[in-house]
C-alpha atoms as a PDB file:
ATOM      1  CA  UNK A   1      32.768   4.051  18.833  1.00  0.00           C
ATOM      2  CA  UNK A   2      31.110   4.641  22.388  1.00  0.00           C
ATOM      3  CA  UNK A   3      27.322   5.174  22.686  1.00  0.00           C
ATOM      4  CA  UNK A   4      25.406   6.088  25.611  1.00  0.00           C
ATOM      5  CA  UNK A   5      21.502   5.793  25.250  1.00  0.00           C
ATOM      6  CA  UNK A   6      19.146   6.810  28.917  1.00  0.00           C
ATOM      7  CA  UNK A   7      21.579   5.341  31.027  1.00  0.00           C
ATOM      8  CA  UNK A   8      20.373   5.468  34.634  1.00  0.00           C
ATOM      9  CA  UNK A   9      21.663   3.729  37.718  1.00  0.00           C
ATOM     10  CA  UNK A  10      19.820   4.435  41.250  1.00  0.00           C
ATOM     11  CA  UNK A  11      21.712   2.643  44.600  1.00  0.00           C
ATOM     12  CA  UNK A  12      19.605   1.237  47.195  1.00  0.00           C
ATOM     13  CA  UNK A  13      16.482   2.186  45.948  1.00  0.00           C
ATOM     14  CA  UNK A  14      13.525   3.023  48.462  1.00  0.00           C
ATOM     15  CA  UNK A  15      14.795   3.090  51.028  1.00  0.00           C
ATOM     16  CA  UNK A  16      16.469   6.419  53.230  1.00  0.00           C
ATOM     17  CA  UNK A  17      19.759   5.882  51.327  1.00  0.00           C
ATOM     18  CA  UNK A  18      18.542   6.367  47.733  1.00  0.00           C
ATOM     19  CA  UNK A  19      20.735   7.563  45.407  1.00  0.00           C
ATOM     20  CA  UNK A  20      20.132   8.232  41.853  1.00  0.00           C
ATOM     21  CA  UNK A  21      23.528   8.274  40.714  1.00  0.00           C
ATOM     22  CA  UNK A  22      22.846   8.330  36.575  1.00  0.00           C
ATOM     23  CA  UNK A  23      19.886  10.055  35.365  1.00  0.00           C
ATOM     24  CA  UNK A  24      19.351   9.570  31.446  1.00  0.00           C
ATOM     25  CA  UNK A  25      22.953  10.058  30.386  1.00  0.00           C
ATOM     26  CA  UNK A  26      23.535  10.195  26.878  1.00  0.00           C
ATOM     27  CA  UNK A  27      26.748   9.925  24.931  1.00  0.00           C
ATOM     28  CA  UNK A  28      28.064   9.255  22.005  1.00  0.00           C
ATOM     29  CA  UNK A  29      32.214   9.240  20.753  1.00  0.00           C
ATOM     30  CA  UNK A  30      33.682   8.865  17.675  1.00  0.00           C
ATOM     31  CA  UNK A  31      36.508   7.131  17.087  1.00  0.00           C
ATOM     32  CA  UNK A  32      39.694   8.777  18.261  1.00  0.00           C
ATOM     33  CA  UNK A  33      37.502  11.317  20.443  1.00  0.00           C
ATOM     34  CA  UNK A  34      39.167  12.197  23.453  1.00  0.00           C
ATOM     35  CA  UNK A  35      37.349  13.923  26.217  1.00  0.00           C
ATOM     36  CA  UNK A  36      37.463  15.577  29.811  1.00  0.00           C
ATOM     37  CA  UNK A  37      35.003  15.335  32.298  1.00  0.00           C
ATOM     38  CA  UNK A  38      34.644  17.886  34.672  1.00  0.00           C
ATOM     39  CA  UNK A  39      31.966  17.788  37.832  1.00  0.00           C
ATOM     40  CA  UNK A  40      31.815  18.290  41.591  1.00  0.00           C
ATOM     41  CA  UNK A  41      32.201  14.791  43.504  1.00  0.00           C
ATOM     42  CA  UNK A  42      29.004  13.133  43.671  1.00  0.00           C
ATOM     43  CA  UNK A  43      27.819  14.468  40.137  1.00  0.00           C
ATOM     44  CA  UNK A  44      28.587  10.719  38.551  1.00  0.00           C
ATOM     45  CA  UNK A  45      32.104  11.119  36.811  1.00  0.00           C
ATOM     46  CA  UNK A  46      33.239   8.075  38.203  1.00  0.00           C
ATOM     47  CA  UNK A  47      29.864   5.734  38.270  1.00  0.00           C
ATOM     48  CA  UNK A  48      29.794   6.848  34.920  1.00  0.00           C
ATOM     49  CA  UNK A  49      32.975   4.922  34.330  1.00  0.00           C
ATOM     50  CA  UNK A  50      32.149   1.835  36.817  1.00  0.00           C
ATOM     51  CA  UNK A  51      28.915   1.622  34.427  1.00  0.00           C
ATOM     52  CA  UNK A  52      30.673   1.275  31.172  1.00  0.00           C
ATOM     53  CA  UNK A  53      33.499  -0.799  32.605  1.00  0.00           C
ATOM     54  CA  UNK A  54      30.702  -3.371  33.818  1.00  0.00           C
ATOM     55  CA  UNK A  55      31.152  -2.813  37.477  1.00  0.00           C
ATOM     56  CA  UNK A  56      27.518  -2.970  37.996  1.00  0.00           C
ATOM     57  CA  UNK A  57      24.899  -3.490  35.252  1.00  0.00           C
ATOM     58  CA  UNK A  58      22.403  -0.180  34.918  1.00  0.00           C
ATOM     59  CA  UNK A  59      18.783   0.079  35.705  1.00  0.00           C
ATOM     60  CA  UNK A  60      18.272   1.259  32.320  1.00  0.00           C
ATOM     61  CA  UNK A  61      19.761   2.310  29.251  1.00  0.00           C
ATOM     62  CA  UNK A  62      22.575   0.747  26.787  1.00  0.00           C
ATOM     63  CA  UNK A  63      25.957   0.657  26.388  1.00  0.00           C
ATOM     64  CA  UNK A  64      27.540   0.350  23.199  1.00  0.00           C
ATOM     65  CA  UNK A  65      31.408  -0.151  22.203  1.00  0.00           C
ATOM     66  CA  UNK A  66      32.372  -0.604  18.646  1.00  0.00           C
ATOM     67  CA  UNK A  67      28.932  -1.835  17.402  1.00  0.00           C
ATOM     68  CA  UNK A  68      28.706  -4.283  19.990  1.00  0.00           C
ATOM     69  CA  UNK A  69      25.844  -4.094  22.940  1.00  0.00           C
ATOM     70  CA  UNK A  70      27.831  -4.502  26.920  1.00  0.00           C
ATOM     71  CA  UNK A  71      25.340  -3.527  28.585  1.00  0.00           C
ATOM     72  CA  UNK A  72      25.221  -6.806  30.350  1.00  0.00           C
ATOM     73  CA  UNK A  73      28.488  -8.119  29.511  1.00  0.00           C
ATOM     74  CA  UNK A  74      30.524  -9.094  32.818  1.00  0.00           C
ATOM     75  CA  UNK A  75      34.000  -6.703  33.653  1.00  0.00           C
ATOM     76  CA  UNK A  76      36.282  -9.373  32.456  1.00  0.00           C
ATOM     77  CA  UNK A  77      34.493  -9.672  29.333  1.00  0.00           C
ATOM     78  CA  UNK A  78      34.832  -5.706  28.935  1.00  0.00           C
ATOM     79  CA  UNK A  79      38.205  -5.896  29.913  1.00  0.00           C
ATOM     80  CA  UNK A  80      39.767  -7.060  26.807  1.00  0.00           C
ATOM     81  CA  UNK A  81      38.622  -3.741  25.118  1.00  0.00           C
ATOM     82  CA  UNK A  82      38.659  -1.588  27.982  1.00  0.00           C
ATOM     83  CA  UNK A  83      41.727   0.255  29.351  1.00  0.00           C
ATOM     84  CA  UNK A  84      41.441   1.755  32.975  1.00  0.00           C
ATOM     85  CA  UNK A  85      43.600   3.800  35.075  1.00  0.00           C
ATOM     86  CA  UNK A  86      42.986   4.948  38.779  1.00  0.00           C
ATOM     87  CA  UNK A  87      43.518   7.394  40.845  1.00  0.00           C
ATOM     88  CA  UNK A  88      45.258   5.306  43.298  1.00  0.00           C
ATOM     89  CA  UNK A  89      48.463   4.207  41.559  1.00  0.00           C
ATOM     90  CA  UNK A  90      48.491   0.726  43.519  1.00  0.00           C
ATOM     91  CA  UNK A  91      45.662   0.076  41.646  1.00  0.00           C
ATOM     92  CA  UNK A  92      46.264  -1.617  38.283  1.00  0.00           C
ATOM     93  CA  UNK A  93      49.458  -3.948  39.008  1.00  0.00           C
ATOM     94  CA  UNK A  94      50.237  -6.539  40.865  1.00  0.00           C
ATOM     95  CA  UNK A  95      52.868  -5.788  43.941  1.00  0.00           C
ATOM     96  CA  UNK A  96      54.178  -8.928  44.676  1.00  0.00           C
ATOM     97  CA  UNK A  97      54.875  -9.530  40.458  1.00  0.00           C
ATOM     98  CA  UNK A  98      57.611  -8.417  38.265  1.00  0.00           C
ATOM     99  CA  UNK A  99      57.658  -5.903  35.692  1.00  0.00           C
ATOM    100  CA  UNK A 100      57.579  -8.234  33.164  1.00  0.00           C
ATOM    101  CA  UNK A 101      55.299 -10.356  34.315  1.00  0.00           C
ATOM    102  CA  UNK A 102      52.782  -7.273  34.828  1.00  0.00           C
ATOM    103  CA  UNK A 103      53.238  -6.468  31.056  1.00  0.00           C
ATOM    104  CA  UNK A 104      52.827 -10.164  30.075  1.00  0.00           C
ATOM    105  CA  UNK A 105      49.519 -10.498  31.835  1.00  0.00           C
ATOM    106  CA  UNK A 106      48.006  -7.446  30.490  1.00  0.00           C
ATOM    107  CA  UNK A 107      49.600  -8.491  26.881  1.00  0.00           C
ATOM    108  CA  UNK A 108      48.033 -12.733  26.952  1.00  0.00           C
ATOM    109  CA  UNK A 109      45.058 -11.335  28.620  1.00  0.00           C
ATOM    110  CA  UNK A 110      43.539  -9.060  25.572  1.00  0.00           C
ATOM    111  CA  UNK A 111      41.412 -11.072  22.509  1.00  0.00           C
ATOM    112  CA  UNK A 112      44.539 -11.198  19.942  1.00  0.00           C
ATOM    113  CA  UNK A 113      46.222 -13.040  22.346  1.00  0.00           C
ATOM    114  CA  UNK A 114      43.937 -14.888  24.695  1.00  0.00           C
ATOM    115  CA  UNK A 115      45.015 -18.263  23.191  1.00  0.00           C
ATOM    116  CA  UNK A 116      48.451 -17.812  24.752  1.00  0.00           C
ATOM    117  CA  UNK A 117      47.556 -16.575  28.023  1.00  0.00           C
ATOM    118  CA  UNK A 118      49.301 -19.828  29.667  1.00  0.00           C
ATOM    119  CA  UNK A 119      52.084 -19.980  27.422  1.00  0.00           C
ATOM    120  CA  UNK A 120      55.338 -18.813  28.301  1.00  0.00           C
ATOM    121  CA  UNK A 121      56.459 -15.387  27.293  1.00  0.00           C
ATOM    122  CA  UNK A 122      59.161 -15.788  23.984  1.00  0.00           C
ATOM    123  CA  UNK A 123      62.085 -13.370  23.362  1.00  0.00           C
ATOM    124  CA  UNK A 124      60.215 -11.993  20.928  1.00  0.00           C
ATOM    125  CA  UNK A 125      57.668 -10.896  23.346  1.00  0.00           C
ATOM    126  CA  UNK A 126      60.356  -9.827  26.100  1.00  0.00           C
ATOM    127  CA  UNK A 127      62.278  -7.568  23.245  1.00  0.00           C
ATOM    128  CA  UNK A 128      58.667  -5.692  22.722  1.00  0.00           C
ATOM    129  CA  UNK A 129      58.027  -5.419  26.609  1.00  0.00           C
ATOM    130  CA  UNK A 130      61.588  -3.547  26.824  1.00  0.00           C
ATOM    131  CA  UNK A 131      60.867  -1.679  24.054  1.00  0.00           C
ATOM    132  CA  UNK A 132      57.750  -0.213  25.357  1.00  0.00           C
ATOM    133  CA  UNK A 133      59.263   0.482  28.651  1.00  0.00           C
ATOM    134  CA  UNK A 134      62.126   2.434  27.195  1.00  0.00           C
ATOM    135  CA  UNK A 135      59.624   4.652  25.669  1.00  0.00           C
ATOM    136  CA  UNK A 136      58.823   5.416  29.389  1.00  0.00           C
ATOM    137  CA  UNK A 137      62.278   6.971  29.624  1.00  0.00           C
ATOM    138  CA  UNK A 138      62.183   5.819  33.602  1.00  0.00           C
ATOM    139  CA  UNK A 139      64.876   3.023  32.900  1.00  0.00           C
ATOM    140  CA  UNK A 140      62.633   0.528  33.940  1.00  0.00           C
ATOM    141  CA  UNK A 141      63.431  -1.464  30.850  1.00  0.00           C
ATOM    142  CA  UNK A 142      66.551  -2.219  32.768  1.00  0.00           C
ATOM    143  CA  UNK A 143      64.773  -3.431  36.052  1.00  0.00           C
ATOM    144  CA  UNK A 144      62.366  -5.658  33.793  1.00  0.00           C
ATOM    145  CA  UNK A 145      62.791  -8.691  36.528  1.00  0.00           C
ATOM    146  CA  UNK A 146      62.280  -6.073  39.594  1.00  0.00           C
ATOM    147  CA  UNK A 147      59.237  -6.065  41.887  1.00  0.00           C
ATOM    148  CA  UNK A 148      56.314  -3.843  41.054  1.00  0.00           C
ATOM    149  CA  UNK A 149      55.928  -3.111  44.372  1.00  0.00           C
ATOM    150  CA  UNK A 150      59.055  -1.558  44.803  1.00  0.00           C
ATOM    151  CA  UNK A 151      58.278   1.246  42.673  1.00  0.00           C
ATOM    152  CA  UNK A 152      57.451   4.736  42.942  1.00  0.00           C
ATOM    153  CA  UNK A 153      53.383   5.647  42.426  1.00  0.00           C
ATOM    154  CA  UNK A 154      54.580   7.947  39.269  1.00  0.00           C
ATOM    155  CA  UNK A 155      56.476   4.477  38.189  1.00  0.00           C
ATOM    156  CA  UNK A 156      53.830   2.396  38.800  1.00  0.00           C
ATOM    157  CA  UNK A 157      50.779   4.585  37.279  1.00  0.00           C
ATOM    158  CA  UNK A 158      53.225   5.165  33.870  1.00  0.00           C
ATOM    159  CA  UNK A 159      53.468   1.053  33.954  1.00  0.00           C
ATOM    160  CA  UNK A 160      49.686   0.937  34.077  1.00  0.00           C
ATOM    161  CA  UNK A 161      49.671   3.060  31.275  1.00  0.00           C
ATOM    162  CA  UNK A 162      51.605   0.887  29.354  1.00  0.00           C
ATOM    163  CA  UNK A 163      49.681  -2.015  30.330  1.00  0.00           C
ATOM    164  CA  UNK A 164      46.887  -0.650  29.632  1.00  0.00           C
ATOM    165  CA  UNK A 165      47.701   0.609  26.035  1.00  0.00           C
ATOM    166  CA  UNK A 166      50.107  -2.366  24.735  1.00  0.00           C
ATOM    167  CA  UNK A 167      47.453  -3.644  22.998  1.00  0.00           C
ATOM    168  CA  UNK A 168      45.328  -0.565  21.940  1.00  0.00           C
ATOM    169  CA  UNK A 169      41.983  -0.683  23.352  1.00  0.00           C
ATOM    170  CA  UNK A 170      39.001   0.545  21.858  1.00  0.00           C
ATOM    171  CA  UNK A 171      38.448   2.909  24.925  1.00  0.00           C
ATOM    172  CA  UNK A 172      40.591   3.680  27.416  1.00  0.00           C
ATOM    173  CA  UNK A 173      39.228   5.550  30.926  1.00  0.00           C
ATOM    174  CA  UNK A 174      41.545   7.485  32.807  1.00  0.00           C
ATOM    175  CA  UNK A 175      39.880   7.846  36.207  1.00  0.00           C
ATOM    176  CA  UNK A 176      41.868  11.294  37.594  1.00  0.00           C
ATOM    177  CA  UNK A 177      44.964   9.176  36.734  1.00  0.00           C
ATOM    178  CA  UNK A 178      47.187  12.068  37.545  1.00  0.00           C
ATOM    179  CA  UNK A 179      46.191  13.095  40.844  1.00  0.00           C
ATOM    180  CA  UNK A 180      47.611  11.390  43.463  1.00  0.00           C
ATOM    181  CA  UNK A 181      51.021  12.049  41.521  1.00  0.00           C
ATOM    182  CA  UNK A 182      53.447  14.922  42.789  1.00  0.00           C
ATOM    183  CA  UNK A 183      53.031  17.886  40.142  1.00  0.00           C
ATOM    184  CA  UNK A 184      56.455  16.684  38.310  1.00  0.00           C
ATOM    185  CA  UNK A 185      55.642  13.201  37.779  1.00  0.00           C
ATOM    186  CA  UNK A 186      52.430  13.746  36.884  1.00  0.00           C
ATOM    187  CA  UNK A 187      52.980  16.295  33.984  1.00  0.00           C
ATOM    188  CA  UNK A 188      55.197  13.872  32.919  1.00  0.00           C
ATOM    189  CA  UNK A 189      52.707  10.925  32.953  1.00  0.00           C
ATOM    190  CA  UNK A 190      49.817  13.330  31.560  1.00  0.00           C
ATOM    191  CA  UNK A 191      52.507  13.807  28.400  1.00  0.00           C
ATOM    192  CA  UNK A 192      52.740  10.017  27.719  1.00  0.00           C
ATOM    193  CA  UNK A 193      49.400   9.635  27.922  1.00  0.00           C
ATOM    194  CA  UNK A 194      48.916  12.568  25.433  1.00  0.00           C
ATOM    195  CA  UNK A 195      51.692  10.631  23.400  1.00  0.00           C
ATOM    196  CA  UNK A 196      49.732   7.591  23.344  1.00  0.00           C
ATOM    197  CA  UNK A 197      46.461   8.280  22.999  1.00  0.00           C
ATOM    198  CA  UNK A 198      47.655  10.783  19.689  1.00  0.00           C
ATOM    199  CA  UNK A 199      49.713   7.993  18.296  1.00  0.00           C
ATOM    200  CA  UNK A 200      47.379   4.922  18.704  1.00  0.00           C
ATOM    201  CA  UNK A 201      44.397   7.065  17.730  1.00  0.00           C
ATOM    202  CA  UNK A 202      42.428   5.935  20.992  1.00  0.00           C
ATOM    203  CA  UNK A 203      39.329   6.696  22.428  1.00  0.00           C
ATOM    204  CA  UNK A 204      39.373   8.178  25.517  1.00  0.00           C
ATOM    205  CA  UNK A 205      37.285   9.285  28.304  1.00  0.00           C
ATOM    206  CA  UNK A 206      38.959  11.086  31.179  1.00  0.00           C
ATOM    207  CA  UNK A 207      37.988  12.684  34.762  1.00  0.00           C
ATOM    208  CA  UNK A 208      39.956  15.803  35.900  1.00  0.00           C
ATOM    209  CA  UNK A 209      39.151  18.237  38.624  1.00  0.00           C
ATOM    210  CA  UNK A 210      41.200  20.621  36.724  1.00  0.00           C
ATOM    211  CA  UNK A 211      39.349  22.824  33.840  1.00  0.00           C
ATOM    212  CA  UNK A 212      41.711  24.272  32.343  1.00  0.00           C
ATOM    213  CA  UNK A 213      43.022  20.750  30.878  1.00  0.00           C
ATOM    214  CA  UNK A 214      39.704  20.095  30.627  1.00  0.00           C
ATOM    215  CA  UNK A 215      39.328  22.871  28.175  1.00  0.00           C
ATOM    216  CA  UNK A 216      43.160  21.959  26.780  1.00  0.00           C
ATOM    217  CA  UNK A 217      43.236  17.896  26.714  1.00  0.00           C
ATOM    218  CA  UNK A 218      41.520  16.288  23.980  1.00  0.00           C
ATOM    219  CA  UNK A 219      38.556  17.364  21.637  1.00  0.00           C
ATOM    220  CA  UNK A 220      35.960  17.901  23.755  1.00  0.00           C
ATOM    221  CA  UNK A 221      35.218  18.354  27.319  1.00  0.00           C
ATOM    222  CA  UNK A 222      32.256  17.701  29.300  1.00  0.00           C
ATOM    223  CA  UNK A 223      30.586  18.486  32.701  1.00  0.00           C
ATOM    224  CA  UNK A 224      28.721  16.502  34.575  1.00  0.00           C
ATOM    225  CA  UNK A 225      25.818  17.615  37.866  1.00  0.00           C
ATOM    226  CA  UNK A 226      23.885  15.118  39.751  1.00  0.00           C
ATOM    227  CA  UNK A 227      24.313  12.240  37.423  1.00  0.00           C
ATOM    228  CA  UNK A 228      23.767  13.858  34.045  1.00  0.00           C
ATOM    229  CA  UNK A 229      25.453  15.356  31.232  1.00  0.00           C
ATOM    230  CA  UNK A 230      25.345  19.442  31.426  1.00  0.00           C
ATOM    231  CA  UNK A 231      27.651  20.281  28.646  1.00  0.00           C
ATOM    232  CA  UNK A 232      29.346  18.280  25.828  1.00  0.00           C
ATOM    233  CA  UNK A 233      31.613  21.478  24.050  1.00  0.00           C
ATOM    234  CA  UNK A 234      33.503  20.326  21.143  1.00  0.00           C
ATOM    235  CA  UNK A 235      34.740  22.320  17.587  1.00  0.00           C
ATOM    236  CA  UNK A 236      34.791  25.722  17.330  1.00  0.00           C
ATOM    237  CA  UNK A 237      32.335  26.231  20.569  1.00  0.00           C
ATOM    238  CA  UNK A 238      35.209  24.930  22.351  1.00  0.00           C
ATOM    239  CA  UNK A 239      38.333  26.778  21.089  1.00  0.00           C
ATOM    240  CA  UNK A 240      39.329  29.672  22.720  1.00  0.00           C
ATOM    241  CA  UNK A 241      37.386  29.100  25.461  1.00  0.00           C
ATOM    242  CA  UNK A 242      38.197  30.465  29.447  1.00  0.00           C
ATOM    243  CA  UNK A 243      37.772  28.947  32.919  1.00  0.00           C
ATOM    244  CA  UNK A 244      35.438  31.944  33.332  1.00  0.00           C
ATOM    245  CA  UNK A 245      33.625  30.985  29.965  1.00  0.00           C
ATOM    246  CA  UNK A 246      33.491  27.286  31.084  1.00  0.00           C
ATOM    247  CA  UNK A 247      31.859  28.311  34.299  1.00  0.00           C
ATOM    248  CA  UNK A 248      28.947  30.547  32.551  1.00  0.00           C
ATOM    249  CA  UNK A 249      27.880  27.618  30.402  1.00  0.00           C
ATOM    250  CA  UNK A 250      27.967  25.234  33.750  1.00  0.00           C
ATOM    251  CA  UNK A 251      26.082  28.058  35.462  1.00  0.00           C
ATOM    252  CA  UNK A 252      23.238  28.294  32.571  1.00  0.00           C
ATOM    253  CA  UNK A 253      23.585  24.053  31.886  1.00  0.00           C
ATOM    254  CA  UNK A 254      23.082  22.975  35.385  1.00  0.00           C
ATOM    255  CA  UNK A 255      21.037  25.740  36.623  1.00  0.00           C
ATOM    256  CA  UNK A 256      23.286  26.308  39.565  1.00  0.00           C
ATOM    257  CA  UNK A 257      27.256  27.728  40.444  1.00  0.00           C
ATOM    258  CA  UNK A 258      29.614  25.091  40.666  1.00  0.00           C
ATOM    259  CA  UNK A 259      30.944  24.998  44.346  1.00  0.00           C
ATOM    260  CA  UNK A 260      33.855  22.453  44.166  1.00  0.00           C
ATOM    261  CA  UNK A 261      36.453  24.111  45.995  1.00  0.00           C
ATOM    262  CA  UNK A 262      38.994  21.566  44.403  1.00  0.00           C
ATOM    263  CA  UNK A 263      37.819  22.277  40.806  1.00  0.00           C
ATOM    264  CA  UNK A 264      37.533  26.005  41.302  1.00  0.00           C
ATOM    265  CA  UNK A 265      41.360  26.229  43.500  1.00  0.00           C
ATOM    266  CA  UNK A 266      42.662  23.967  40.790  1.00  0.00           C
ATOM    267  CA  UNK A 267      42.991  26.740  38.368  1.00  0.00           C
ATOM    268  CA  UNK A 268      43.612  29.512  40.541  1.00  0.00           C
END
């Protein structure tokens, strides 16, 4: 579904601010694959995602999705079979919007319905928007003409779920989706999105500081040290495997100890 071939991205290159931010990264997901990425900040998790989404175009390398070549298709273009989520929960939605109209832009946006995107949104359409919201169980099927802004970040982040799986994509990123979320809510969104991404079958990539979802979430999980791929675990490697285990194969992949306070406190 998702291939990766030498990608590499370097940021102001010669001059005292170089960064090589992708080095070579390869990658390749099946359909319905759904993996963690673990890594210290600065190792490329998340220019890893800005790269496929079509934030910036790479210096080299590919980018494949379904068969078809983005590696210099434009972010809106990307957009109709990408799903993102943020860390942030304000990103995502519009504030000053409704509920409903939030859902009916991310529903007229995608290619099935790109024809309508002007049209007005029919009862038809309004019954499936509540109906998708109830599965929330948040009650903002009720509140369908409310303000987005007005809601909580748990609220708001769940919504962008929604939005962002209506229409399933054929990859959705979740960017550390969960962490700016107090622990409650965001168990609770981390189910959904367990919910959804089982029952639509999705492809998913996901970022998490925390290894031991890393080692739980999904069917594979992945670490990532100054902008490559250190470890892709998946099948039997993978089951049954401990922090401590996780840590040893970072330790012999990367050549180094992992020294991310917020990684290594996160399972403490």
């Amino acid at each position: 579904m998702l291939e990766l071939r030498n990608l590499s991205k370097t940021f102001n290159p010669g001059t005292v601010h170089e960064k090589k931010a992708l080095c070579g990264v390869n990658l390749k997901l099946e359909k319905g694959d759904f993996a963690a990425i673990v890594g210290s900040n600065g190792a490329g998790k998340s220019t890893l995602f800005n790269a496929i989404a079509g934030d910036f175009f790479p210096d080299e390398g590919s980018i494949m999705l379904g068969g078809e070549d983005l590696t210099y298709l434009p972010a809106y273009r990307r957009s109709r079979n990408i799903g993102r989520l943020f860390q942030d929960p304000m990103r995502g939605t519009a504030p000053h919007m409704t509920i409903e109209e939030n859902l009916a832009l991310a529903y007229l946006r995608t290619a099935k319905h790109q024809r309508a995107f002007f049209s007005r949104v029919s009862k038809a359409d309004k019954a499936f928007f509540r109906d998708q919201l109830a599965r929330l169980d948040m009650g903002l099927e009720d509140r369908m003409g409310q303000s987005v802004g007005l809601l909580s970040g748990g609220q708001r982040q769940a919504l962008t779920l929604l939005m962002s799986t209506m229409v399933p994509p054929k990859l959705l990123l979740l960017d550390e989706h969960t962490a700016a979320l107090d622990p409650g809510t965001a168990e609770k969104v981390l189910r959904l999105t367990r919910e959804i991404v089982a029952e639509a079958g999705l492809t998913c990539l996901m970022i998490t500081h925390n290894m031991k979802s890393a080692l739980e979430l999904g069917n594979r999980t992945l670490m990532m040290d100054s902008g490559r791929i250190v470890l892709d675990l998946k099948g039997e490697e993978r089951q049954g495997m401990t922090v401590e285990d996780l840590l040893q194969r970072f330790r012999a992949g990367a050549g180094k100890e992992l020294d991310n306070d917020r990684i290594l406190l996160s399972d403490r």
